[in-house]
Protein backbone atom coordinates (compact mmCIF):
# COMPACT_ATOMS: atom_id res chain seq x y z
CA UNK A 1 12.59 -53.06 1.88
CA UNK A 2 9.50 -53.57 4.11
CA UNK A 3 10.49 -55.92 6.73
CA UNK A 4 11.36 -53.89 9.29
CA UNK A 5 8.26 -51.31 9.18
CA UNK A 6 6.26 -54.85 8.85
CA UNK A 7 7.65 -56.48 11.63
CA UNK A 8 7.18 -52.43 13.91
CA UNK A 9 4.04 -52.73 13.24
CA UNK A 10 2.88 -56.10 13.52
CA UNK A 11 1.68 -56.46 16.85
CA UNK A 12 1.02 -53.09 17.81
CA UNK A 13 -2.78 -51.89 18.33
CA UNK A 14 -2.76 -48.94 15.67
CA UNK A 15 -5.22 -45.99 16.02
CA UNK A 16 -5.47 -44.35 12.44
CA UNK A 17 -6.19 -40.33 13.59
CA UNK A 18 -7.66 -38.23 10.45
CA UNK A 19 -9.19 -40.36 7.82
CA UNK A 20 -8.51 -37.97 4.85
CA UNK A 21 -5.92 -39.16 1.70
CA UNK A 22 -3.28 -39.69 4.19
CA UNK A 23 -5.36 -41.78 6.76
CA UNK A 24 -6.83 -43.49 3.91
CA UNK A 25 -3.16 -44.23 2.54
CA UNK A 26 -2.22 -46.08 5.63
CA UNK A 27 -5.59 -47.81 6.53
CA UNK A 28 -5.07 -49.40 3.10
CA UNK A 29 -1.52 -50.05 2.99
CA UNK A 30 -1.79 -51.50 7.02
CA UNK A 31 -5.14 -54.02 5.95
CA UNK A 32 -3.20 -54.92 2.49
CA UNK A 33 -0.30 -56.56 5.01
CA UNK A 34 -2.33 -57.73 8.12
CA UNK A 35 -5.64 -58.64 6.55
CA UNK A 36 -7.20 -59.82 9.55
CA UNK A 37 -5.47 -57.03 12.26
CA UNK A 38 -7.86 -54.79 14.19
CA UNK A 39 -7.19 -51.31 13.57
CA UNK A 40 -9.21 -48.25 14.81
CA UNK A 41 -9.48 -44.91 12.92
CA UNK A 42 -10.82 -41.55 14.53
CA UNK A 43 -12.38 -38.90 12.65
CA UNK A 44 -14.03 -35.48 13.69
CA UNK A 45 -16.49 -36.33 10.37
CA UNK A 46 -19.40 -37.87 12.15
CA UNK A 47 -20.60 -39.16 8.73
CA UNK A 48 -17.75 -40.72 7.67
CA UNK A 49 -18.71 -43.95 7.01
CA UNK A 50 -21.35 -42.63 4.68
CA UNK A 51 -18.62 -41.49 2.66
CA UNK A 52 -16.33 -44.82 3.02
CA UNK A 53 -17.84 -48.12 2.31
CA UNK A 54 -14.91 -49.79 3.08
CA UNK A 55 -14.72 -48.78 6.83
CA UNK A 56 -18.51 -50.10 7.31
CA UNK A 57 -17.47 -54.04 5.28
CA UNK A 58 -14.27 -54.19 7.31
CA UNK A 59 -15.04 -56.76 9.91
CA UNK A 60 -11.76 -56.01 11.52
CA UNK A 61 -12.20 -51.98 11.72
CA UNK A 62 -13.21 -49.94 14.97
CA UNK A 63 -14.38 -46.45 14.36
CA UNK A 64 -14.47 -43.22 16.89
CA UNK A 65 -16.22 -40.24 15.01
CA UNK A 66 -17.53 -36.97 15.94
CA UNK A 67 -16.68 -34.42 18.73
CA UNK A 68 -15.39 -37.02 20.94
CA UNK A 69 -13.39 -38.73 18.65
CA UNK A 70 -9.88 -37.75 20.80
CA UNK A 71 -11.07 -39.60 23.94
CA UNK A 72 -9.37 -42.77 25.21
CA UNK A 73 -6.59 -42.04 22.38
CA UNK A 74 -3.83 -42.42 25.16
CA UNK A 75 -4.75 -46.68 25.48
CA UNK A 76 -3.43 -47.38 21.95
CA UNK A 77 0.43 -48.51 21.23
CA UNK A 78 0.66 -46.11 17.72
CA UNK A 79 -1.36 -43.21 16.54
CA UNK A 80 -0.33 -42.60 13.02
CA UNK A 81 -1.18 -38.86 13.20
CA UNK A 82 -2.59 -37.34 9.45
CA UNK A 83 -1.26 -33.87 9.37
CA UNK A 84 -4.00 -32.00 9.21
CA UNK A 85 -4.86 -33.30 12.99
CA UNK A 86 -4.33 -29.87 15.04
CA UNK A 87 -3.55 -30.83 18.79
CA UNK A 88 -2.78 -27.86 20.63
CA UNK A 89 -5.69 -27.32 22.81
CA UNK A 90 -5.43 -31.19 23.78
CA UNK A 91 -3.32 -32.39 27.00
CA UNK A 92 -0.93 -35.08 24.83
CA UNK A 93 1.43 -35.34 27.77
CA UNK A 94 -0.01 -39.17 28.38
CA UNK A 95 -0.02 -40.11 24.46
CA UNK A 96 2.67 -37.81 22.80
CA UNK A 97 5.45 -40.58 22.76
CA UNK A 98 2.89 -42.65 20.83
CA UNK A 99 2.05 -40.18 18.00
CA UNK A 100 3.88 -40.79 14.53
CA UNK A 101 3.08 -40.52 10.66
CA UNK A 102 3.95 -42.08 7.20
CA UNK A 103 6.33 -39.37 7.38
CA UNK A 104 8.40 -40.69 10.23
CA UNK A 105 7.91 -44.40 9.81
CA UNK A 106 9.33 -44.33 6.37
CA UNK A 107 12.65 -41.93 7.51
CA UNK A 108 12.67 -44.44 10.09
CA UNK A 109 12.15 -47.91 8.69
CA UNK A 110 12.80 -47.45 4.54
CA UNK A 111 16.60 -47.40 3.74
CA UNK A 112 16.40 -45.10 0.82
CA UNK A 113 17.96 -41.41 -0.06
CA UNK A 114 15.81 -38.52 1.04
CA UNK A 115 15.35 -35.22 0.46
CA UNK A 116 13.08 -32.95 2.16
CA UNK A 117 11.59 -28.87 1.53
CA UNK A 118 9.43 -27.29 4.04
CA UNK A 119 9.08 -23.47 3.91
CA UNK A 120 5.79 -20.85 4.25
CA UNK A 121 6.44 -20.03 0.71
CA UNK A 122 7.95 -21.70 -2.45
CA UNK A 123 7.73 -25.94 -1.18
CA UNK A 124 6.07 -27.04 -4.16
CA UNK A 125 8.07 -25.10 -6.75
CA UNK A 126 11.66 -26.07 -5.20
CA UNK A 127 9.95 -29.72 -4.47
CA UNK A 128 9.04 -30.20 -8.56
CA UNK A 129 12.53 -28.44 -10.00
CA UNK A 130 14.26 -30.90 -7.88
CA UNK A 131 12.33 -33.64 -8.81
CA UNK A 132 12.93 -32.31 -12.59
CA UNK A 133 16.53 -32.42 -12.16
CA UNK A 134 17.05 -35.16 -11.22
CA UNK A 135 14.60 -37.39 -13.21
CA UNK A 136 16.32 -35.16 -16.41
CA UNK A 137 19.51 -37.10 -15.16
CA UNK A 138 18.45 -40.42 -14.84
CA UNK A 139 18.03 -41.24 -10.99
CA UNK A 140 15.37 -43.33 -9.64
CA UNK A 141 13.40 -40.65 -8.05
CA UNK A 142 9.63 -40.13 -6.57
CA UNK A 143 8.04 -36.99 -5.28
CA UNK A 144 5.96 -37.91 -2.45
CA UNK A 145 4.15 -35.88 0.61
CA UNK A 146 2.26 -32.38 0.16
CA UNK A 147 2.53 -32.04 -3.93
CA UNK A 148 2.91 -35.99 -4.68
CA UNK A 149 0.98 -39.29 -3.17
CA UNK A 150 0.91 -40.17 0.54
CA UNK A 151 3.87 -42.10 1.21
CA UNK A 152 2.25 -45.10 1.72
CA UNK A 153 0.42 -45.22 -1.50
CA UNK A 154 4.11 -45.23 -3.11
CA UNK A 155 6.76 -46.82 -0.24
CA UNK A 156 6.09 -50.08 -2.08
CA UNK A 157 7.68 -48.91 -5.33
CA UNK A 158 10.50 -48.32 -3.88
CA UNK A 159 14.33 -49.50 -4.44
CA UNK A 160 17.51 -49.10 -2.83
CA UNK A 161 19.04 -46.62 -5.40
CA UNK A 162 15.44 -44.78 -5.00
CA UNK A 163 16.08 -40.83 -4.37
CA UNK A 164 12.36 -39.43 -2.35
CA UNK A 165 11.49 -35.62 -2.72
CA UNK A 166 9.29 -34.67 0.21
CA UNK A 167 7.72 -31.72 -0.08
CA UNK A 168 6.93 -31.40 4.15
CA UNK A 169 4.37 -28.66 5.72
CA UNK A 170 4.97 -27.81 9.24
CA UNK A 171 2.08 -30.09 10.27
CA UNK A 172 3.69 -33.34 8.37
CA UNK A 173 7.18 -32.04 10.37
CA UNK A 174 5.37 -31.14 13.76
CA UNK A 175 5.71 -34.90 15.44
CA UNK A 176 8.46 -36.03 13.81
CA UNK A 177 11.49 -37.40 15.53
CA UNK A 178 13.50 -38.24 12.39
CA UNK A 179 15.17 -35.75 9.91
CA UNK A 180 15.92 -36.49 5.50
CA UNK A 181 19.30 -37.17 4.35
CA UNK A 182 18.56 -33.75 3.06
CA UNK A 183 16.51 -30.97 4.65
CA UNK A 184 15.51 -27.69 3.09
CA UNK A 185 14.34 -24.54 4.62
CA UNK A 186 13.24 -21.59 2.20
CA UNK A 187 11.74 -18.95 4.37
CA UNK A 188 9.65 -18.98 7.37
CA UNK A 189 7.16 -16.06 7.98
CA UNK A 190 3.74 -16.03 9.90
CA UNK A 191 0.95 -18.31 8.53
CA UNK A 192 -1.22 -21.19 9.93
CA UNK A 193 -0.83 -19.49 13.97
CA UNK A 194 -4.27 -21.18 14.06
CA UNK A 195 -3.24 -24.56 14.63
CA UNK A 196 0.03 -23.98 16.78
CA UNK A 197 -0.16 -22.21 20.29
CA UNK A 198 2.47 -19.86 19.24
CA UNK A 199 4.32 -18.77 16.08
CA UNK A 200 7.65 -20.29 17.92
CA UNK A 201 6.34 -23.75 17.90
CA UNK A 202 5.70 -22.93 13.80
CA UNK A 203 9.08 -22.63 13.63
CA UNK A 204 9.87 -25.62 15.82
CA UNK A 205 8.10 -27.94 13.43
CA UNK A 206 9.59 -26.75 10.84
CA UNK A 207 13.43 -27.06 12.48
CA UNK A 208 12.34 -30.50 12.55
CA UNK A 209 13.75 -31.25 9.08
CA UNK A 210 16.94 -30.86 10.29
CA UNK A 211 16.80 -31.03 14.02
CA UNK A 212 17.37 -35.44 14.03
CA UNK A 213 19.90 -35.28 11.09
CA UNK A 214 23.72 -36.91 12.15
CA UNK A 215 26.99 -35.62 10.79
CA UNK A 216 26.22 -37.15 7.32
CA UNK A 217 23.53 -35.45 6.75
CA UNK A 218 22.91 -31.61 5.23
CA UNK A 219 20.52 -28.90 5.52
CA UNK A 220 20.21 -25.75 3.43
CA UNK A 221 18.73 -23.00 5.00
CA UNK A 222 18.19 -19.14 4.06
CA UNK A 223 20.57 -17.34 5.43
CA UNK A 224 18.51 -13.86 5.29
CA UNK A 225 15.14 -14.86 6.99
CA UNK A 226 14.94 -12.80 10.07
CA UNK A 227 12.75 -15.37 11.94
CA UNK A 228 15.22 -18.17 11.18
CA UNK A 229 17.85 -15.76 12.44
CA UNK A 230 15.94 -15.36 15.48
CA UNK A 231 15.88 -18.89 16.31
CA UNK A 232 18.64 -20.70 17.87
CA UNK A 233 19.60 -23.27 15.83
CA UNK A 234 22.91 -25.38 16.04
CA UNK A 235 24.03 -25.62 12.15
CA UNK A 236 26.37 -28.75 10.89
CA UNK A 237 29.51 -28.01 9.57
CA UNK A 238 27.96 -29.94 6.09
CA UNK A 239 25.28 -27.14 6.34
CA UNK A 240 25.00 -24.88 3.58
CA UNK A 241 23.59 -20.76 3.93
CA UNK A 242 21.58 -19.27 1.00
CA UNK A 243 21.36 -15.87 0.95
CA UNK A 244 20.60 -13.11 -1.80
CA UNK A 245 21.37 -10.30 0.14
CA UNK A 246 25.41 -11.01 1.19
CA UNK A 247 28.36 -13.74 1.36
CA UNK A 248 27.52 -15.91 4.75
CA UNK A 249 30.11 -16.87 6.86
CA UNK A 250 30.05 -20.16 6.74
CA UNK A 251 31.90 -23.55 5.74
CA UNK A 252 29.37 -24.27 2.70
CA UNK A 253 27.24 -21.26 1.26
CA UNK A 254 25.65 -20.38 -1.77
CA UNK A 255 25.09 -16.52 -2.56
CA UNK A 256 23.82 -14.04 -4.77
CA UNK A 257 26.88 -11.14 -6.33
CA UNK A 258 26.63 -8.96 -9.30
CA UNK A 259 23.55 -10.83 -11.11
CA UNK A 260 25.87 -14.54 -10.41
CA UNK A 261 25.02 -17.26 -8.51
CA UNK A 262 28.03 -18.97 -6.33
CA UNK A 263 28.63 -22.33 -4.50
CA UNK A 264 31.64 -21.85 -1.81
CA UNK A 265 32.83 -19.16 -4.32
CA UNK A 266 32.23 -21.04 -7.58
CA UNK A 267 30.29 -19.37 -10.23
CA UNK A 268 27.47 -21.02 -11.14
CA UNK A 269 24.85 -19.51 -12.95
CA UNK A 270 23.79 -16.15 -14.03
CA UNK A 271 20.27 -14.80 -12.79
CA UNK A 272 19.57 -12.77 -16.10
CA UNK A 273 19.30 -16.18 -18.32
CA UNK A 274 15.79 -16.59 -19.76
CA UNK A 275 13.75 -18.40 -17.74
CA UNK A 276 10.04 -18.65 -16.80
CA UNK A 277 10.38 -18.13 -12.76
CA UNK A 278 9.89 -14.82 -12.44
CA UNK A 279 11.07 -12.61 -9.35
CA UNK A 280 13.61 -12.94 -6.54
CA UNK A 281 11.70 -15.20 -4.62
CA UNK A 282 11.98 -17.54 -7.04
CA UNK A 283 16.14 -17.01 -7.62
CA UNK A 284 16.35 -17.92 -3.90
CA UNK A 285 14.43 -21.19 -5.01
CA UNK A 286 16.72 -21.85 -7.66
CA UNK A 287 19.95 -21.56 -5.29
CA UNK A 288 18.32 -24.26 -2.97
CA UNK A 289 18.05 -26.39 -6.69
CA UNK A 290 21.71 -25.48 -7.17
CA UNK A 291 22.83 -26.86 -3.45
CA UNK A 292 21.07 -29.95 -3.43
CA UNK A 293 22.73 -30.36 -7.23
CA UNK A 294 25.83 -29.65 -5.47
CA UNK A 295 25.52 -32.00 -2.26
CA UNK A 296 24.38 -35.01 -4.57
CA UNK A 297 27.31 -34.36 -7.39
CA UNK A 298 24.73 -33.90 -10.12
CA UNK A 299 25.79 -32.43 -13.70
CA UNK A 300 25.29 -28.44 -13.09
CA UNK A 301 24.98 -27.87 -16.89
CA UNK A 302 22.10 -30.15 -16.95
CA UNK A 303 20.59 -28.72 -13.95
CA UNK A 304 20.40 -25.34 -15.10
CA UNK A 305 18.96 -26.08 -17.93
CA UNK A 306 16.18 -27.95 -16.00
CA UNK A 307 16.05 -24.99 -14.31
CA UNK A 308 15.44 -23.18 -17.75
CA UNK A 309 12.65 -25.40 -18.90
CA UNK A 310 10.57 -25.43 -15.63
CA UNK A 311 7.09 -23.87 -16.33
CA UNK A 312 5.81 -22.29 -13.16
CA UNK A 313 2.95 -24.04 -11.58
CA UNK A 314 -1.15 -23.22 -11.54
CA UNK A 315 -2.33 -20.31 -9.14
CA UNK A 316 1.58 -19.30 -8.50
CA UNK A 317 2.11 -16.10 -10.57
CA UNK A 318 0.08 -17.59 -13.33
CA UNK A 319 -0.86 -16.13 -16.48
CA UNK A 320 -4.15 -16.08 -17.00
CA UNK A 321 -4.72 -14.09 -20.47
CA UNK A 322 -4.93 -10.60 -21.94
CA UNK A 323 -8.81 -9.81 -22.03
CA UNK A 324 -9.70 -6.36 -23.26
CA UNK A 325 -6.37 -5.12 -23.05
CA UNK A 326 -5.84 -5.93 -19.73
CA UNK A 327 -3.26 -9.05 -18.32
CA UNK A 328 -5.10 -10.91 -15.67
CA UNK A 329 -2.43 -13.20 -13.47
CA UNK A 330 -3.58 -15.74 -10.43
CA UNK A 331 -1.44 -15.55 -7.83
CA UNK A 332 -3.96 -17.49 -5.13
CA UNK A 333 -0.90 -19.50 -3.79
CA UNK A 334 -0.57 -16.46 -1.85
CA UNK A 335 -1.45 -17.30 1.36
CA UNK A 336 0.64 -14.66 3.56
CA UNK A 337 1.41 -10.87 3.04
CA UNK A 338 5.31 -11.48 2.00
CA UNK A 339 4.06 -13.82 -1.17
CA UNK A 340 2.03 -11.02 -2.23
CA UNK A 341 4.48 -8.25 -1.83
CA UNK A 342 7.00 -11.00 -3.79
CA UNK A 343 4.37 -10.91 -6.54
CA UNK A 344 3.88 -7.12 -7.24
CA UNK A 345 7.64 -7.09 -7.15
CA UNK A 346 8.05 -9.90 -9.72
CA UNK A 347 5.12 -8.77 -12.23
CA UNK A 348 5.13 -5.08 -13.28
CA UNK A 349 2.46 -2.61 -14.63
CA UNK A 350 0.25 -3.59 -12.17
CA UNK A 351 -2.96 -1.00 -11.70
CA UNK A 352 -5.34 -2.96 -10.05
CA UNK A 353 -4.80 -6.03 -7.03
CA UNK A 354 -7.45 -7.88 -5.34
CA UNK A 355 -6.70 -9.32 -1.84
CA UNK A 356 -8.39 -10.46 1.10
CA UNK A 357 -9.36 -13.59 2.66
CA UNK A 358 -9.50 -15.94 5.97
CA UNK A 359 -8.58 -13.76 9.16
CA UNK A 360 -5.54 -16.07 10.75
CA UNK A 361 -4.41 -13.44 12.99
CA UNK A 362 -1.46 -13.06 10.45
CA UNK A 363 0.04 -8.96 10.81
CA UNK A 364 -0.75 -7.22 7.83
CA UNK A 365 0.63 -3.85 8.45
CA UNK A 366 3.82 -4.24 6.62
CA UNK A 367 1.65 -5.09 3.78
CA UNK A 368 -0.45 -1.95 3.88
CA UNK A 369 2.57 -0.03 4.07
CA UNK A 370 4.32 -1.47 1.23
CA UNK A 371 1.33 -0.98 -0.72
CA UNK A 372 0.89 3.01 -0.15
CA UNK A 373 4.25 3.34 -1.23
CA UNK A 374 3.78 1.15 -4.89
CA UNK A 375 2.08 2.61 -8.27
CA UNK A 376 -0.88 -0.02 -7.68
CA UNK A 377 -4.28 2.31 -8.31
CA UNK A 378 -6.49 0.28 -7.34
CA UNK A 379 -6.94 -2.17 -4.10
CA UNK A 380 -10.13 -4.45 -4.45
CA UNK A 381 -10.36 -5.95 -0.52
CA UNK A 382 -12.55 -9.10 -0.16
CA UNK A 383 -13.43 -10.87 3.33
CA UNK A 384 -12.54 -10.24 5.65
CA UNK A 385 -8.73 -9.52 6.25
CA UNK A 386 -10.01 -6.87 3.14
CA UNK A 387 -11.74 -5.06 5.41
CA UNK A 388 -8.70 -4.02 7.55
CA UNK A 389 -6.33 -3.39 4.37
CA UNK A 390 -8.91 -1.28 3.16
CA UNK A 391 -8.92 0.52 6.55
CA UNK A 392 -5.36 0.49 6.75
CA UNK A 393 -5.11 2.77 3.04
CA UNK A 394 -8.17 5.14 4.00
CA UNK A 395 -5.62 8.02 4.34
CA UNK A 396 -3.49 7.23 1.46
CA UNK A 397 -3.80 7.85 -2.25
CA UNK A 398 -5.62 4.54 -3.26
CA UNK A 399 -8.48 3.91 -4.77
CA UNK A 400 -9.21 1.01 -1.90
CA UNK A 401 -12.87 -1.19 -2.67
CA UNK A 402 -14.53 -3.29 -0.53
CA UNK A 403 -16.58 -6.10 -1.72
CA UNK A 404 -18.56 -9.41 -0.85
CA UNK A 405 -16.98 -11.91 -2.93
CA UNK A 406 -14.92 -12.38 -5.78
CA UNK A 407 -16.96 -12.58 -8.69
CA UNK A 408 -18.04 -8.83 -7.92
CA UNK A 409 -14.47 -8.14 -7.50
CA UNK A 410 -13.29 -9.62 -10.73
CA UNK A 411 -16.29 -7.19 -12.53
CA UNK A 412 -15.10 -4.05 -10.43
CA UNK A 413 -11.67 -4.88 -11.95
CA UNK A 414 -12.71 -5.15 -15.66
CA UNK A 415 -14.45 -1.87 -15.47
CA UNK A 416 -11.55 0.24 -13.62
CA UNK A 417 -7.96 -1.11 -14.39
CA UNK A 418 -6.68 0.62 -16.99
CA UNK A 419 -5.85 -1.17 -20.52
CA UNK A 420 -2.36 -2.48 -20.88
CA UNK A 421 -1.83 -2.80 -17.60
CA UNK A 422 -2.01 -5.79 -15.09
CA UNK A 423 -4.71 -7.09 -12.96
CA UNK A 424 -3.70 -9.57 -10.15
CA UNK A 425 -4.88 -11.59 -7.85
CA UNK A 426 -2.81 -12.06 -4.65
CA UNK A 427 -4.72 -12.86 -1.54
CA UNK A 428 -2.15 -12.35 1.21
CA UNK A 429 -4.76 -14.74 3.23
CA UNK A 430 -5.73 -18.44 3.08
CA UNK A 431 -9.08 -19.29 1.03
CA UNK A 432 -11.19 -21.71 3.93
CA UNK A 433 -14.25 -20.55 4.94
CA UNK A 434 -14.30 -19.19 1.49
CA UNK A 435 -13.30 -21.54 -1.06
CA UNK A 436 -12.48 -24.99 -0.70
CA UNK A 437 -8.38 -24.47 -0.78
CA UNK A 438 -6.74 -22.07 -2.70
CA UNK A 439 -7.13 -24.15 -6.21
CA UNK A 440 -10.79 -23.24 -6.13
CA UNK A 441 -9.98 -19.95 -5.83
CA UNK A 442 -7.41 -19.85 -8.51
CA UNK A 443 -9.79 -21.57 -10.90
CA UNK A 444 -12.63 -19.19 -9.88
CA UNK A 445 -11.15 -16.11 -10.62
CA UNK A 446 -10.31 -17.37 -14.43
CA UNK A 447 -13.23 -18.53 -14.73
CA UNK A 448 -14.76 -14.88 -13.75
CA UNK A 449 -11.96 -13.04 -15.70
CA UNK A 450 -12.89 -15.38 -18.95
CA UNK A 451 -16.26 -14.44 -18.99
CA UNK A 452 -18.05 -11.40 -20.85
């Protein structure tokens, strides 16, 4: 299964760019099969090799750290790029022909079936209910990229009847010049503009998944998403259009009418059967479930009631508890003003939200104005895209309240929601410069709601 990534890689000179999990991943799988092979890793950690012992007792192992650790990149044969690695205020016209990933060596090099979700919102939900299904039907299946391992921590494992779930950001799809068997796109809306020059090379990276596919080959893609609508995309005849909102016109589609489900006019499921995804957003996940069940000839009974089973995941609508009469949920996955305004929709009796966070430059009007128009009381704003919500509702009815940090804004909200109603937190902004990642704030805020 390895050969012919082995025998790629052999004799190139390799720079290693990022040195997190995923640069870690391939330094280790790359000195496992060339023990002796001189590799190079560059880092903008200047104390990295405080942190890894490994890189300082590897005899074989050059290291560029620091704020110069882009120059002479251009002199190597292969930069396996982590994604994290933002480029766009760097000239890559001499190198960019050189830049790849675990991602694209193993589409490129490992003969197995794969499937792969990118989106703004929803990735790691679809990724895992895929994964569910089919491991509840007996495949050979791994879940590897965002939500799973690093590929190459796992590409060993593999078989030829293997199935991969990739759950892909834009910055794994950004380089890549190969697309999965399967590609998924959920939604695309504004988020992470800091690390692209525009919002139309977002989008680019994300077309990616599909863009390198051949004739064989499917993508599902939301039909209803304005932005995707707005970019020119040449769809496959295989191709299959999701959409809640009206019957596409297409060869393959899959489409919401009178509380059904369909698949090319096949009724498939009915929305109103219990289960524990809440809200629209999460329906339009299911239908991708339903069309990759579809495209692979899976047992539809048995997905649906995978489907029924799923729990939903930490910090994404979660339940936290009723405390004092009040239901707390953590919504922190909510990164980007259409998540939140997909979470007050999905959880009712809300009276008091708290949101706010990392200033990406991300428009937030549309927010504001669907919040003067809900029954929400209470708006507690937090750094520092709080600050122009709060400004944004100074003429309207709510009871908007700025504050420093969250464990104030958790004690504001004990003391003025009202009992048996809901408290949530939805950010509509990224945690860094904050919190850690969005986890830590998750875990914060039930720590803060949990205590007297």
């Amino acid at each position: 299964m390895l050969e012919k990534l082995l025998d790629y890689l052999e004799n190139k000179k390799i720079l290693i760019l990022g040195f997190g999990l995923e640069g870690e991943s391939t330094y280790r799988f790359l000195r496992k099969h060339f023990p002796e092979k001189q590799l190079f890793v560059a880092d903008a950690n200047k104390y990295l090799l405080t942190q890894k012992v490994e890189l300082v007792k590897d005899a074989f192992v050059e290291v560029s750290l620091g704020e110069n650790y882009l120059n002479d990149i251009e002199y190597f044969d292969l930069i396996i790029k982590a994604p994290g690695i933002s480029l766009k205020d760097i000239d890559i016209s001499k190198f960019e022909n050189k830049i790849t990933s675990e991602l694209e060596l193993f589409l490129e090099f490992i003969n197995v079936y794969s499937i792969g979700i990118t989106g703004t919102k929803g990735k790691s939900t679809t990724s895992l209910l895929i994964y569910k299904t089919l491991i509840d039907q007996g495949k050979d299946v791994y879940i590897l990229g965002n939500i799973g391992e690093p590929i190459f921590n796992d590409i060993e494992l593999l078989k030829e009847n293997s199935i991969v779930v990739l759950e892909l950001s834009s910055h794994a799809l950004e380089y890549v010049k190969k697309s999965p068997n399967i590609g998924v796109i959920l939604d695309i809306y504004e988020e992470h503009l800091d690390h692209y020059k525009s919002f139309e090379k977002y989008i680019e990276a994300k077309y990616n998944i599909a863009k390198f596919q051949d004739s064989k080959d499917y993508l599902i893609y939301n039909f209803d998403n304005i932005n995707m609508k707005n970019y020119k995309f040449k769809y496959k005849k295989n191709d299959y259009a999701v959409s809640l909102e009206k019957i596409p016109n297409t060869e393959n589609k899959i489409y919401l009418k009178d509380d059904y489900i369909y698949c090319n006019d096949e009724q498939i499921m009915n929305i109103n059967e219990k289960i524990n995804l809440k809200g629209m957003h999460n329906i339009n996940n299911i239908m991708f479930v339903l069309g990759v069940s579809r495209i692979l000839n899976l047992d539809i009974k048995s997905t649906i009631n995978s489907i029924k089973e799923f729990k939903p995941l930490e910090h994404r609508m979660e339940y936290v508890g009723n405390y004092d009469n009040i239901d707390y949920y953590n919504d922190s996955i909510a990164t980007i003003p259409e998540a939140t305004i997909n979470g007050i929709k999905a959880i009712k009796n809300i009276n008091t939200l708290i949101v706010g966070g990392k200033d990406r430059g991300v428009n937030l009007n549309n927010l504001i104005d669907f919040l003067k128009n809900t029954e929400i009381e209470n708006i507690i704003c937090l750094p520092k895209t709080g600050e122009y919500i709060k400004n944004g509702l100074s003429e309207s009815s709510k009871n908007a309240i700025y504050v420093d940090n969250l464990q104030d804004a958790v004690k504001i909200a004990k003391k003025i929601t009202k009992k048996n109603t809901v408290c949530l937190l939805s950010p509509a902004a990224a945690s860094y410069g904050y919190f850690k990642n969005f986890e830590e704030r998750g875990n914060l805020f039930k720590k803060y709601v949990k205590e007297d």
